[in-house]
Protein backbone atom coordinates (compact mmCIF):
# COMPACT_ATOMS: atom_id res chain seq x y z
CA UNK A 1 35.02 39.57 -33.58
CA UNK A 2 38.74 39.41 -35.68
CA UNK A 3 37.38 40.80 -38.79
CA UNK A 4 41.14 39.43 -40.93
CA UNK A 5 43.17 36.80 -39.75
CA UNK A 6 47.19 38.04 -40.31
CA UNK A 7 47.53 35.32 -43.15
CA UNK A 8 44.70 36.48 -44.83
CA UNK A 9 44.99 39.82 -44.64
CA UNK A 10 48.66 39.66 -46.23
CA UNK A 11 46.74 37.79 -48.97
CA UNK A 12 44.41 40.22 -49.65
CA UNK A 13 46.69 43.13 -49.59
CA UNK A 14 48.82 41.29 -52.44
CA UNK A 15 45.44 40.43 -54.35
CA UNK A 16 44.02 43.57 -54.55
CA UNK A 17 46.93 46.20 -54.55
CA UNK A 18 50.02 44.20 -55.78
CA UNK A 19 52.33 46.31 -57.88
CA UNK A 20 49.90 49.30 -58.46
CA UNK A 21 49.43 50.17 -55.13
CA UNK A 22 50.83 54.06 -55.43
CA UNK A 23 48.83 54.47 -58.85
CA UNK A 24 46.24 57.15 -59.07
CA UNK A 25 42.63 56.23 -60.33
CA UNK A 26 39.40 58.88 -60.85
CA UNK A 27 36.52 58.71 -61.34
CA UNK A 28 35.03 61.88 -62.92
CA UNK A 29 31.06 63.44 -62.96
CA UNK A 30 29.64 60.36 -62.03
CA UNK A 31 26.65 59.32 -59.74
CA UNK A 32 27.02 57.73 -56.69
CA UNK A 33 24.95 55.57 -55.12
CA UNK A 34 24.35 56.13 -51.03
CA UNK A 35 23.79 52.84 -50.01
CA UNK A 36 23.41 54.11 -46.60
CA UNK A 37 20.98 56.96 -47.46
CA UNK A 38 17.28 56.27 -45.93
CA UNK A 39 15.61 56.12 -49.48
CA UNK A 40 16.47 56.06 -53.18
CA UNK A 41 15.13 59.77 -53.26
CA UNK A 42 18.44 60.85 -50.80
CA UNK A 43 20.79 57.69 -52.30
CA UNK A 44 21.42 59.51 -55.78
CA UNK A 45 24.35 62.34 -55.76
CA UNK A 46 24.70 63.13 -59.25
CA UNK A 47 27.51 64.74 -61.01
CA UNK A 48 30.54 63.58 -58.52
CA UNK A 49 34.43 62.98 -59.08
CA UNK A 50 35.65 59.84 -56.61
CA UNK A 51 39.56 59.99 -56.65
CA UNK A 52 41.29 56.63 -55.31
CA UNK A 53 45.07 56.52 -54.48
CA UNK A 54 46.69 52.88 -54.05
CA UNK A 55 44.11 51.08 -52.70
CA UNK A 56 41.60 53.91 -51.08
CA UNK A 57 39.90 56.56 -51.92
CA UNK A 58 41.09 59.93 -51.25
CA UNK A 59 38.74 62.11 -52.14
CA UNK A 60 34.96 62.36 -52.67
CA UNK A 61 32.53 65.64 -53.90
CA UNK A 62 31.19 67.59 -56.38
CA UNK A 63 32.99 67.21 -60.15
CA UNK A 64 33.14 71.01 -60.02
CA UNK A 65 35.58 71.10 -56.50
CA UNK A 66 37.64 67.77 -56.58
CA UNK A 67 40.70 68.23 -57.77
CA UNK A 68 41.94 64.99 -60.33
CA UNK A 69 45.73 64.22 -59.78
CA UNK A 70 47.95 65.18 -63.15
CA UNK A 71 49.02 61.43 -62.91
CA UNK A 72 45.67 59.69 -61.87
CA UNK A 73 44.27 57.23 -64.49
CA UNK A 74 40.61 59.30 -65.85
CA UNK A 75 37.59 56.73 -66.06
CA UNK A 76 34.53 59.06 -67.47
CA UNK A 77 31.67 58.56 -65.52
CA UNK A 78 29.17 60.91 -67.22
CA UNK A 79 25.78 59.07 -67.48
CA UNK A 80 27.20 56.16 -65.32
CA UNK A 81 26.74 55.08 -61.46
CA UNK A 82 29.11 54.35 -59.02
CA UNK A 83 28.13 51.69 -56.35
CA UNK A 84 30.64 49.71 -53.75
CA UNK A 85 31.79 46.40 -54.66
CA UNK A 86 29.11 43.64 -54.10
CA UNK A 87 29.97 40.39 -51.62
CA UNK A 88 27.93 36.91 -51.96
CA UNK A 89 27.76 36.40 -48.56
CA UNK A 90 27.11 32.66 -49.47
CA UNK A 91 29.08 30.14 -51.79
CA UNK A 92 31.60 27.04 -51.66
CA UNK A 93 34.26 28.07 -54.30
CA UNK A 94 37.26 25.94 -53.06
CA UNK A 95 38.86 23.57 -55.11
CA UNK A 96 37.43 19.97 -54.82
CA UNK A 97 36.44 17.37 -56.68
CA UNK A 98 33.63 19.14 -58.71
CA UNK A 99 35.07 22.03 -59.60
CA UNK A 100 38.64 21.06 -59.49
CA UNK A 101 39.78 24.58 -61.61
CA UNK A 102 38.42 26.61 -58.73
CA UNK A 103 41.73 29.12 -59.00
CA UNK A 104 40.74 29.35 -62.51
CA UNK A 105 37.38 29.95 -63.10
CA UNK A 106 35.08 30.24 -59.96
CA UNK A 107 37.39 33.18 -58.32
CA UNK A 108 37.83 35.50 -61.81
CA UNK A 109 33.88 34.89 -62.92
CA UNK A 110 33.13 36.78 -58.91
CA UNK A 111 35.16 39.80 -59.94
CA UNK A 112 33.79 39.49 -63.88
CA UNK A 113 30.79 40.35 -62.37
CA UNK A 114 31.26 42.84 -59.82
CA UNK A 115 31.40 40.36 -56.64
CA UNK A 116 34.89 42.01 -54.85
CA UNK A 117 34.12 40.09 -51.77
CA UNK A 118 32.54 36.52 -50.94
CA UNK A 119 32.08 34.27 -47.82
CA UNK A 120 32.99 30.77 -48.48
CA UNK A 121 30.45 28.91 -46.09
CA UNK A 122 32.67 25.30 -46.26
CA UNK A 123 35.28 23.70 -47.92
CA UNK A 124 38.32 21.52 -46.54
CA UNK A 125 40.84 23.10 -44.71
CA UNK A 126 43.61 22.22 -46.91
CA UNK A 127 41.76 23.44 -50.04
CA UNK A 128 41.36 27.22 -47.88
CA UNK A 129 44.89 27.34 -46.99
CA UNK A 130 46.25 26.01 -50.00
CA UNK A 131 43.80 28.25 -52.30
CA UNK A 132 45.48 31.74 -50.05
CA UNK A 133 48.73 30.92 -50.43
CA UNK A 134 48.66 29.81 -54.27
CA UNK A 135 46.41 33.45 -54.62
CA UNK A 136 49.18 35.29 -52.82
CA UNK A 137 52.23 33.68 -54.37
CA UNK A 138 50.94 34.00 -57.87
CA UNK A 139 49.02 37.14 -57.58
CA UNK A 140 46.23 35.74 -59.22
CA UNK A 141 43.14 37.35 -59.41
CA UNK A 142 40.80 36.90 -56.85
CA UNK A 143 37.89 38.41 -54.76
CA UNK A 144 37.99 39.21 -51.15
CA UNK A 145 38.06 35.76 -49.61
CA UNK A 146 36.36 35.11 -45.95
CA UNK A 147 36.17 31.63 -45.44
CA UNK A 148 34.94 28.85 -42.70
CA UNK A 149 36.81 25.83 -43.43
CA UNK A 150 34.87 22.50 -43.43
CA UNK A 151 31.64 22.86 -41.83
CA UNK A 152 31.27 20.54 -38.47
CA UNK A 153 28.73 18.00 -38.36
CA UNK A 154 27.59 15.50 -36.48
CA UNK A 155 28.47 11.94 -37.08
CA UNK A 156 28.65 10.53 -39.71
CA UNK A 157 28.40 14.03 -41.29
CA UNK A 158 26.29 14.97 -44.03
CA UNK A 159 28.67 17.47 -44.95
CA UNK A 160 32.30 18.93 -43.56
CA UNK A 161 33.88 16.90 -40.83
CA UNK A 162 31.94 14.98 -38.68
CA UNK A 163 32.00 14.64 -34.40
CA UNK A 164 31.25 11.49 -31.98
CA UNK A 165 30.75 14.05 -28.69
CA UNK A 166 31.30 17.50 -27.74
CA UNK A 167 35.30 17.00 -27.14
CA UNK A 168 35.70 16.15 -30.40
CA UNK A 169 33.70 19.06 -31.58
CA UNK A 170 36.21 21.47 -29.67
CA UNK A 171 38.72 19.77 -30.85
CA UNK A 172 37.72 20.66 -34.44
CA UNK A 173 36.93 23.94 -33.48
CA UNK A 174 40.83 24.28 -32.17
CA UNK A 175 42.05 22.92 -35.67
CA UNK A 176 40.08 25.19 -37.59
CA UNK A 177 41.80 28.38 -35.52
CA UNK A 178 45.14 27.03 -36.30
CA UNK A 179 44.35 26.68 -39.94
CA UNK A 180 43.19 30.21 -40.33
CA UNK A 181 39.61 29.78 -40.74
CA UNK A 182 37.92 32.80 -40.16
CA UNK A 183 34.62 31.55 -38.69
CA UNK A 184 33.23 28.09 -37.43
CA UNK A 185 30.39 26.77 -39.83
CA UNK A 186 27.74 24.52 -37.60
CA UNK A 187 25.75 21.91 -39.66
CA UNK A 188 22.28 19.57 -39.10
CA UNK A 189 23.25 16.53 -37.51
CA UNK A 190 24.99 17.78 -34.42
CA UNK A 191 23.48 17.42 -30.82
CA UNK A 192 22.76 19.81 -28.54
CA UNK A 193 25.58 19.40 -26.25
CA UNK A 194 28.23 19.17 -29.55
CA UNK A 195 26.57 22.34 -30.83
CA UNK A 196 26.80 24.38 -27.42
CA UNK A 197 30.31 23.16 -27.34
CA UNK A 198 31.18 24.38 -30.55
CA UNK A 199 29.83 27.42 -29.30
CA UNK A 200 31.85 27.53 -26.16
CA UNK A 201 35.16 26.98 -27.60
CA UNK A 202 34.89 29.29 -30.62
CA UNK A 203 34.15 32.08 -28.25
CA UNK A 204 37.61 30.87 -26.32
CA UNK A 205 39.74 30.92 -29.70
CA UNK A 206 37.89 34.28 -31.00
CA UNK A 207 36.07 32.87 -33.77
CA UNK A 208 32.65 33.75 -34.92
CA UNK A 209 29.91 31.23 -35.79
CA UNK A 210 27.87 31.23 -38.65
CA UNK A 211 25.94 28.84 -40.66
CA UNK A 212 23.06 26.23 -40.31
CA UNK A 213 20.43 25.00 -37.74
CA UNK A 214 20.97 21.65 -36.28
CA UNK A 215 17.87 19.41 -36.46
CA UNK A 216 18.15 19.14 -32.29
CA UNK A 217 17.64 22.74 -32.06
CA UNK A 218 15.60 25.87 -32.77
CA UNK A 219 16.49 29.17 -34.52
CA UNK A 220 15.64 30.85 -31.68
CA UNK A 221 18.09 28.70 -29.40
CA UNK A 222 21.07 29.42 -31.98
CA UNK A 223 20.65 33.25 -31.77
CA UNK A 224 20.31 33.23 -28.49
CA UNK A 225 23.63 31.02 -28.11
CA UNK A 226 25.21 34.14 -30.65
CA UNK A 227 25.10 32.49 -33.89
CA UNK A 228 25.88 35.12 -36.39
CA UNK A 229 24.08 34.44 -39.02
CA UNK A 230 20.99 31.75 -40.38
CA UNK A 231 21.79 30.19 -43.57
CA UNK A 232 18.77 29.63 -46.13
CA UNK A 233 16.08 30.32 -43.72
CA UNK A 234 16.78 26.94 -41.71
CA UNK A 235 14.30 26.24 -39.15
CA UNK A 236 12.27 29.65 -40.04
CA UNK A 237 9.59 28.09 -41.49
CA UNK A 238 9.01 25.85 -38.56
CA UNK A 239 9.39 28.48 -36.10
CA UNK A 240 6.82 30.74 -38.09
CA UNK A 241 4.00 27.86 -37.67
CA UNK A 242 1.33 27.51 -35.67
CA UNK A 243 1.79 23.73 -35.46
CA UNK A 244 5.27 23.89 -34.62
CA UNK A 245 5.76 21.45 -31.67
CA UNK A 246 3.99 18.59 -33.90
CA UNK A 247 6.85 19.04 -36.69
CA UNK A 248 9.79 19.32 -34.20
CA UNK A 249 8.48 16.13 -32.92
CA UNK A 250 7.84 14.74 -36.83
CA UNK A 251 11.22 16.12 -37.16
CA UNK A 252 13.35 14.01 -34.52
CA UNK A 253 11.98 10.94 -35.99
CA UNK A 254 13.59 10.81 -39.85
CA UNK A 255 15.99 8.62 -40.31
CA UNK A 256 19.17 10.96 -40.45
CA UNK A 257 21.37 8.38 -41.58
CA UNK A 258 19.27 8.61 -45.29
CA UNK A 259 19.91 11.48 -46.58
CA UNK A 260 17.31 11.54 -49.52
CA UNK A 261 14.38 10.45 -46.74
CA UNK A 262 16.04 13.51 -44.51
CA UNK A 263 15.77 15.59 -47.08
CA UNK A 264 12.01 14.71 -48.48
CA UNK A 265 11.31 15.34 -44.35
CA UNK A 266 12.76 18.43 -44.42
CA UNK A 267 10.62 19.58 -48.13
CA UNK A 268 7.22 17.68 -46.05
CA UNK A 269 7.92 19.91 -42.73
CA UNK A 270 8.30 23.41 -45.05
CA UNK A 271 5.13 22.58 -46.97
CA UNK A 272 3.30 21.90 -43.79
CA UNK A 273 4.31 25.02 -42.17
CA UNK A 274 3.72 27.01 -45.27
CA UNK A 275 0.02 25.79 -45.03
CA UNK A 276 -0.13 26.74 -40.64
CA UNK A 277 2.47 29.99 -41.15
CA UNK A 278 1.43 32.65 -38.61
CA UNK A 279 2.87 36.22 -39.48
CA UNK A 280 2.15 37.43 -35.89
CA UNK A 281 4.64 34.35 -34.76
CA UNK A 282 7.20 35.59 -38.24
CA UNK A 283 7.04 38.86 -36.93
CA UNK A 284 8.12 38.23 -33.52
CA UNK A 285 10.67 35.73 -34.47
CA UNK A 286 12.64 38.02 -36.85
CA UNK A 287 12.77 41.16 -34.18
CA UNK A 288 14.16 38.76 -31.67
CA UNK A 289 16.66 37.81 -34.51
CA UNK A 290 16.94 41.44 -34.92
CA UNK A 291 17.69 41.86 -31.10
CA UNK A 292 20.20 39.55 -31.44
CA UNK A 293 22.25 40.49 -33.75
CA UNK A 294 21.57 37.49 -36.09
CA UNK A 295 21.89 37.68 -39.68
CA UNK A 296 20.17 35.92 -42.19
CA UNK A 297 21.13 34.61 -45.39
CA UNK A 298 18.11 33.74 -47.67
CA UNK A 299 19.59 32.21 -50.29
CA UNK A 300 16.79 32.19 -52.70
CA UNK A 301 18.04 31.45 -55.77
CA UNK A 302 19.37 28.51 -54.97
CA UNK A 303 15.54 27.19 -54.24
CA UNK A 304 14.46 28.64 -57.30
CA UNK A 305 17.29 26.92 -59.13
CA UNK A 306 16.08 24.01 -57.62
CA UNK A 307 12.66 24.41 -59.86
CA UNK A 308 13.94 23.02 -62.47
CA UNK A 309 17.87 21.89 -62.99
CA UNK A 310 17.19 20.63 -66.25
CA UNK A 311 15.76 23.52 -67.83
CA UNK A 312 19.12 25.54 -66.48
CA UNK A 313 20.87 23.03 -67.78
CA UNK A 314 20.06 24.12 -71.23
CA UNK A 315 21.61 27.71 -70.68
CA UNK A 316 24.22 27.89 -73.03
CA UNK A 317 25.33 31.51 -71.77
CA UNK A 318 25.93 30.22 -68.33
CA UNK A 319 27.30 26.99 -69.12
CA UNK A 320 30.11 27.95 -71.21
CA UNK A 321 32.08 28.50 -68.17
CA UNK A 322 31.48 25.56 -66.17
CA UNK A 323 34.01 22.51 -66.32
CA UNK A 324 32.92 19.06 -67.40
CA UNK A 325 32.98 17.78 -63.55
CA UNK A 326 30.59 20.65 -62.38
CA UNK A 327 28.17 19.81 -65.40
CA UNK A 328 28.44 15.93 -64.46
CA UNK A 329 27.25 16.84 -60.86
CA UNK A 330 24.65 19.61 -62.23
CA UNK A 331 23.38 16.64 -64.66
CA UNK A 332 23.77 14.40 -61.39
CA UNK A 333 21.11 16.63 -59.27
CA UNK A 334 18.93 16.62 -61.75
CA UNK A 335 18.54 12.83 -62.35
CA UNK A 336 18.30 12.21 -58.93
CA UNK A 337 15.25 15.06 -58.65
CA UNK A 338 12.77 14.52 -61.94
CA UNK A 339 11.09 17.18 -62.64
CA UNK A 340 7.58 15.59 -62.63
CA UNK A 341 4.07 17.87 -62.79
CA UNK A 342 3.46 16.89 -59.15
CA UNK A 343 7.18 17.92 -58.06
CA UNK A 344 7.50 20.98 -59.85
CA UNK A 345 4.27 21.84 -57.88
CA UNK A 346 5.44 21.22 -54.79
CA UNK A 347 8.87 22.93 -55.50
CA UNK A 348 7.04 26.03 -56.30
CA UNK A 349 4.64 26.17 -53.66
CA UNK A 350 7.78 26.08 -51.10
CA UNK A 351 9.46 28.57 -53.01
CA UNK A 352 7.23 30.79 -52.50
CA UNK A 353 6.62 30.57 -49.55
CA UNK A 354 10.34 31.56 -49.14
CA UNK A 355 9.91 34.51 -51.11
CA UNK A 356 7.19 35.54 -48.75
CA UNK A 357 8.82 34.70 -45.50
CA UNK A 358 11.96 37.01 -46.96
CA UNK A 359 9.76 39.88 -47.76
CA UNK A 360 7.99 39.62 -43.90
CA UNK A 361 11.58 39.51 -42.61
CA UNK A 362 12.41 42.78 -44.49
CA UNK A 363 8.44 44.21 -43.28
CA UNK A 364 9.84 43.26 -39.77
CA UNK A 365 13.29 45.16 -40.33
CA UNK A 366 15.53 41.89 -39.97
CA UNK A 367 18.99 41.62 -40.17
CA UNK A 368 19.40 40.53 -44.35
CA UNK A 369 22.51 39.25 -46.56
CA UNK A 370 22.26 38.56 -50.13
CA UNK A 371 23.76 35.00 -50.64
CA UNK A 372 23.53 32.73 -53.37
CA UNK A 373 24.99 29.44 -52.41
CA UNK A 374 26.90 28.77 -55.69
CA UNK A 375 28.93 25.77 -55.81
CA UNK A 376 26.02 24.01 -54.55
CA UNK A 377 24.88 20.93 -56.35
CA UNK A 378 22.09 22.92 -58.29
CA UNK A 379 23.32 25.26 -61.41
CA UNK A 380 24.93 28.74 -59.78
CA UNK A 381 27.56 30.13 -61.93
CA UNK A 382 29.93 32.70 -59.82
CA UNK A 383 28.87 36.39 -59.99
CA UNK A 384 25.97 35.79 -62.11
CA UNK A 385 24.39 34.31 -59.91
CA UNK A 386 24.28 37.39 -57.30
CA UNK A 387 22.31 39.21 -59.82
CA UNK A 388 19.99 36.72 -59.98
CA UNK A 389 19.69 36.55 -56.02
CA UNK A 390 18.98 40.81 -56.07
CA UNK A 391 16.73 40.72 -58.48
CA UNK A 392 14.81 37.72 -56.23
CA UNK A 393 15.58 40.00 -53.37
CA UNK A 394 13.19 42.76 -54.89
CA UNK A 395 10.51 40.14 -55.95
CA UNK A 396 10.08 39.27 -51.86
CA UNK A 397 9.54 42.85 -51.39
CA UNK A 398 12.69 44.61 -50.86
CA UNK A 399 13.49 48.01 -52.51
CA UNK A 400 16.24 48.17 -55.06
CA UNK A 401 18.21 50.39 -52.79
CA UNK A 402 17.37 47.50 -49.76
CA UNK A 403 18.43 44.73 -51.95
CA UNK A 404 21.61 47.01 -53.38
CA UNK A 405 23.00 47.31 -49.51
CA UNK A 406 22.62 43.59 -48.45
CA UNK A 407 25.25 43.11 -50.97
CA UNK A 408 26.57 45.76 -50.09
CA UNK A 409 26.82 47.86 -46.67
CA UNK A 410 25.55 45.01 -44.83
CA UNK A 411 28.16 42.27 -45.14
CA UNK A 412 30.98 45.06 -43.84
CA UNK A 413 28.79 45.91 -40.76
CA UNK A 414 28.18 42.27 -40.32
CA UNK A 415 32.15 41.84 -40.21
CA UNK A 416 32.30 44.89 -38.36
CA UNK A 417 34.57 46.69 -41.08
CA UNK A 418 32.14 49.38 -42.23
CA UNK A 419 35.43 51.99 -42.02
CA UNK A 420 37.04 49.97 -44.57
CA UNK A 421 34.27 48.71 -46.75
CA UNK A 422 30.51 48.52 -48.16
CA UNK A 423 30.24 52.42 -49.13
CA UNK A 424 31.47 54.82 -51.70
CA UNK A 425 33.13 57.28 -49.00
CA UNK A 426 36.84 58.95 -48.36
CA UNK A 427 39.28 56.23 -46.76
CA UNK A 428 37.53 53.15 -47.76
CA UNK A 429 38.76 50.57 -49.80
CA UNK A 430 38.55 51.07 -53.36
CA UNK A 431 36.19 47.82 -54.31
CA UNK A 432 33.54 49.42 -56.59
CA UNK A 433 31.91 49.06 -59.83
CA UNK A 434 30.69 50.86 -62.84
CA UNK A 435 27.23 51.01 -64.28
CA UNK A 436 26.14 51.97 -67.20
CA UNK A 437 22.80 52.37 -65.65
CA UNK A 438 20.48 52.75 -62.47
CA UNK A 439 20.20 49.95 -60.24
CA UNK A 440 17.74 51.79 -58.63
CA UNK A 441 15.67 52.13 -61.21
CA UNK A 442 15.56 48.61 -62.08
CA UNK A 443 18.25 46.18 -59.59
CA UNK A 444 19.12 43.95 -62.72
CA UNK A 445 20.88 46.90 -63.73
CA UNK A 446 23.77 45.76 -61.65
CA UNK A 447 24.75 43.69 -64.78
CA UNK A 448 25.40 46.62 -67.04
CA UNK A 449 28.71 46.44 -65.93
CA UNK A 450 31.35 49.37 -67.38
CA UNK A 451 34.27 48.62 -64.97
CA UNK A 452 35.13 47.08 -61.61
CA UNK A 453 37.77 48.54 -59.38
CA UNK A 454 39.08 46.03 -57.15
CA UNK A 455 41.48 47.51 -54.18
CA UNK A 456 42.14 50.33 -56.74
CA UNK A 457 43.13 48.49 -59.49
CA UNK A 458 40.81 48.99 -62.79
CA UNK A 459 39.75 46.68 -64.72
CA UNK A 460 37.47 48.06 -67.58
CA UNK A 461 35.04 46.09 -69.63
CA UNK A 462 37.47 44.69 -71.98
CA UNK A 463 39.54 43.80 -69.09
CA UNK A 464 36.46 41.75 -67.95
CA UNK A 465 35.33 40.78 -71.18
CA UNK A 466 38.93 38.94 -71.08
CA UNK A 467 38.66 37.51 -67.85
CA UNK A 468 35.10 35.51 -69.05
CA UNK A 469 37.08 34.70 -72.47
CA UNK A 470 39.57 33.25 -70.30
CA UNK A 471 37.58 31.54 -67.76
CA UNK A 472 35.22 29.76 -70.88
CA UNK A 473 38.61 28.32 -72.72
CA UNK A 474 39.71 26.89 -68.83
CA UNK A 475 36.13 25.17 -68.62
CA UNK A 476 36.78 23.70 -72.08
C-alpha cells in the first residue's frame, strides 16, 4: 500500500523538522522501552544514551559507549523511560462545524500529550486538504496526519458523502485519490454491490480501505474483500453469536432512514448477542481476521464515554480546552441520550461485553490498534483521551507492554513503515516521549509526561505546559 502521499509527505517533513532539522538532540542514561521485545521482563534496557540528528536517530546503546555530540542538545534521562511516539489510530480532528478551531486546539492537545501520529477516520475533503496546506505554510504544530477524507455512504448517508449505485461509489473513490486522501473510509448504509465497488476501484487507484461494516454485509465478508482494518468492533458481536442468522435478518429490517430507531437496533442486536456470545465462534472469527491481515480498532472509550455524557460533562480539567461549539454538541448528545437507571444498565452491560470481546481478541492473538474516536459526538478531548483508551486496553486483558505497542509498533506495521517508525531504534524517526515513570509498571504512566520529541524537535514540559495554556485561552 502507498504508506505517504507526495503532498503529505512534504507536509510532514516541514511539521516535524522545519528549521531544526541539522540540530543535535540526546538523550542520556535513560531506559528504553522494547516495544517489540516478547515480554516486559526483555522490554526494559536500562541505563541507555539515544542520540537523534535532524529528524532520526543516530545512535542507540549503552550510556557508557555512545558517544554525545559536543553540539547536541543534553535531555537527562536518569530515572526516566524512553518510549516511541504514540498514534490514535482513530479520531475526526478536521475543522468543521463543531470544532471549528481544529488548527488550534485539537492538533497541539495530540502532541501535548504524547500522540506524534493520528489517523483521521473522516472529514470533508476540503477541510483535509485545506488543514495540510495551512499546517505546511504556517509551520504550525501538528501531529503526524493520515487521513481518509469523507467517509462513503450509502444514500442518503448517515455520515460522509453519500452514493445512489456502485458508479457513483467509484466515482467518489476517484475524487478522493485526486484529493490526496490516503485511504477510502466505507460506512453502514452502502449495498453490497456499492461496497465491492468501492473495493474494486480503490485497489485500481492504490488506496487502502479501512473503516466500518455495512449493515448488508458481514465482518467476515469485508476481510475477506481486504478491508484493512474494523472500526469499533462493528459486526463482531453479531458474528460471535450463536443466534446470528436471526439478527442479520432482525437487522435488514430497521428502518435506516431513522437514525435514532437504527441506532436503538443496533444497541438491541449487541445486547442480544452479548446474552448468545460463543467464544469457540470469537475465537475462530478473530484468527481468520488474523489470517487476513485485518486490523481492528476497538475503540473503547468512546463506549464507555457513552456511560454517562453528563457526568463527563462536569470535568472541569478536560473541558477547559474545548470550544463553546464542541460543548454545545457534547451537551447535545447528552439530552438526546438521558441517563435513566434502566439506560445506564443497559449501556454498561454492552460495554462490557466489549471489554470482554477485546480481551478474547488479544487471547486469540488478533490484529489490535488503540483508537479513541475523539471528535465524536460523546466527550474525547485530543491526547487525553489515548490514555484513557490504554488504560481500557489493560482492563480487557492486555499487558501494559501489549497495550504500549498498539499505540505504538502496531500502527507503523499496519502502514507498513516499521523502518521509519513505532520503535526506539537507529534510523527511525525521532517521534518519542519522556516518562517520568514506568508504563509498564502501571500503563497510566504514559501521562507522566517529561518531554515529547516530535521529528527531533524537543519540546520539554514547559514547552507542553505552554501548548495546553495556549490551547485553553483558544477554547475561551
Amino acid at each position: 500500500m502507498p504508506t505517504v502521499r507526495p503532498l503529505l509527505a512534504a507536509v510532514l517533513f516541514l511539521v516535524t523538522i522545519g528549521a531544526a532539522a541539522q540540530q543535535r538532540v540526546a538523550i542520556v542514561d535513560v531506559t528504553v522501552i522494547d516495544v517489540d521485545a516478547a515480554d516486559a521482563a526483555h522490554a526494559v534496557a536500562a541505563h541507555q544514551s539515544v542520540v537523534i540528528t535532524g529528524s532520526r536517530i543516530s545512535a542507540r546503546g549503552p550510556a557508557a559507549k555512545i558517544r554525545i555530540p559536543r553540539d547536541a542538545t543534553v535531555i537527562d534521562g536518569s530515572g526516566r523511560f524512553l518510549i516511541p511516539g504514540l498514534w490514535d489510530m482513530h479520531v475526526h480532528t478536521l475543522p468543521e462545524v463543531r470544532r471549528p478551531k481544529a488548527v488550534e486546539i485539537w492538533l497541539p492537545l495530540f502532541v501535548a500529550n504524547g500522540v506524534t501520529s493520528v489517523r483521521d477516520m473522516g472529514g470533508s475533503d476540503d477541510a483535509l486538504t485545506n488543514t495540510r496546506l495551512r499546517i505546511a505554510r504556517e509551520r504550525l504544530l501538528s501531529p503526524r496526519l493520515i487521513a481518509a477524507g469523507s467517509a462513503i455512504d450509502g444514500f442518503p448517508p448517515q455520515f460522509g458523502t453519500g452514493v445512489r449505485s456502485p458508479a457513483e461509489a467509484r466515482q467518489v473513490v476517484d475524487a478522493h485519490q485526486k484529493s490526496g486522501a490516503d485511504f477510502i473510509k466505507p460506512y453502514n448504509l452502502l449495498t453490497r454491490e456499492e461496497y465491492f465497488a468501492i473495493i474494486d476501484e480503490a485497489k485500481k487507484v492504490g488506496l487502502p480501505v479501512a473503516g466500518h461494516v455495512p449493515l448488508s454485509l458481514t465482518v467476515l465478508e469485508v476481510s475477506d474483500a481486504g478491508q484493512r482494518s474494523v472500526e469499533h468492533l462493528t459486526d463482531i458481536p453479531a458474528s460471535c453469536s450463536t443466534i446470528e442468522a436471526e439478527l442479520r435478518q432482525e437487522r435488514l429490517r430497521t428502518p435506516l432512514s431513522d437514525f435514532r430507531a437504527w441506532q436503538r437496533a443496533r444497541w438491541t442486536e449487541e445486547t442480544r448477542a452479548a446474552a448468545s456470545h460463543s467464544p469457540a465462534r470469537c475465537r475462530a472469527l478473530f484468527e481468520h481476521l488474523t489470517r487476513n491481515g485485518t486490523w481492528i480498532v476497538p475503540t473503547l472509550v468512546n463506549k464507555k464515554s457513552a456511560l454517562d455524557v453528563a457526568s463527563r460533562l462536569r470535568d472541569p480539567v478536560l473541558l477547559q480546552y474545548m470550544e463553546p461549539a464542541t460543548r454545545a454538541a457534547w451537551e447535545k448528545s447528552a439530552a438526546m441520550s438521558p441517563a435513566t437507571p434502566d439506560e445506564v444498565a443497559s449501556r454498561t452491560a454492552r460495554y462490557e461485553s466489549m471489554l470482554r470481546l477485546t480481551g478474547e481478541a488479544n487471547d486469540a492473538h488478533a490484529l489490535l490498534l488503540a483508537g479513541t474516536d475523539t471528535g465524536s459526538p460523546f466527550p474525547l478531548v485530543p491526547g487525553f483521551s489515548l490514555h484513557e483508551e490504554l488504560a481500557i486496553l489493560v482492563e480487557s486483558g492486555l499487558a501494559p507492554l501489549q497495550a504500549l505497542r498498539s499505540a505504538t509498533l502496531s500502527p507503523a506495521r499496519y502502514l507498513h513503515r516499521e523502518r521509519d517508525l513505532g520503535t526506539v531504534a537507529r534510523r527511525r524517526i525521532a517521534d518519542l516521549v519522556l516518562l517520568d515513570k514506568n508504563p509498564l509498571e502501571d500503563i497510566r504512566n504514559t501521562q507522566s509526561i517529561a518531554a515529547v520529541i516530535l521529528g527531533g524537535r524537543p519540546l520539554m514540559r514547559d514547552a507542553l505546559d505552554k501548548i495546553l495554556a495556549d490551547a485553553a485561552m483558544a477554547a475561551k
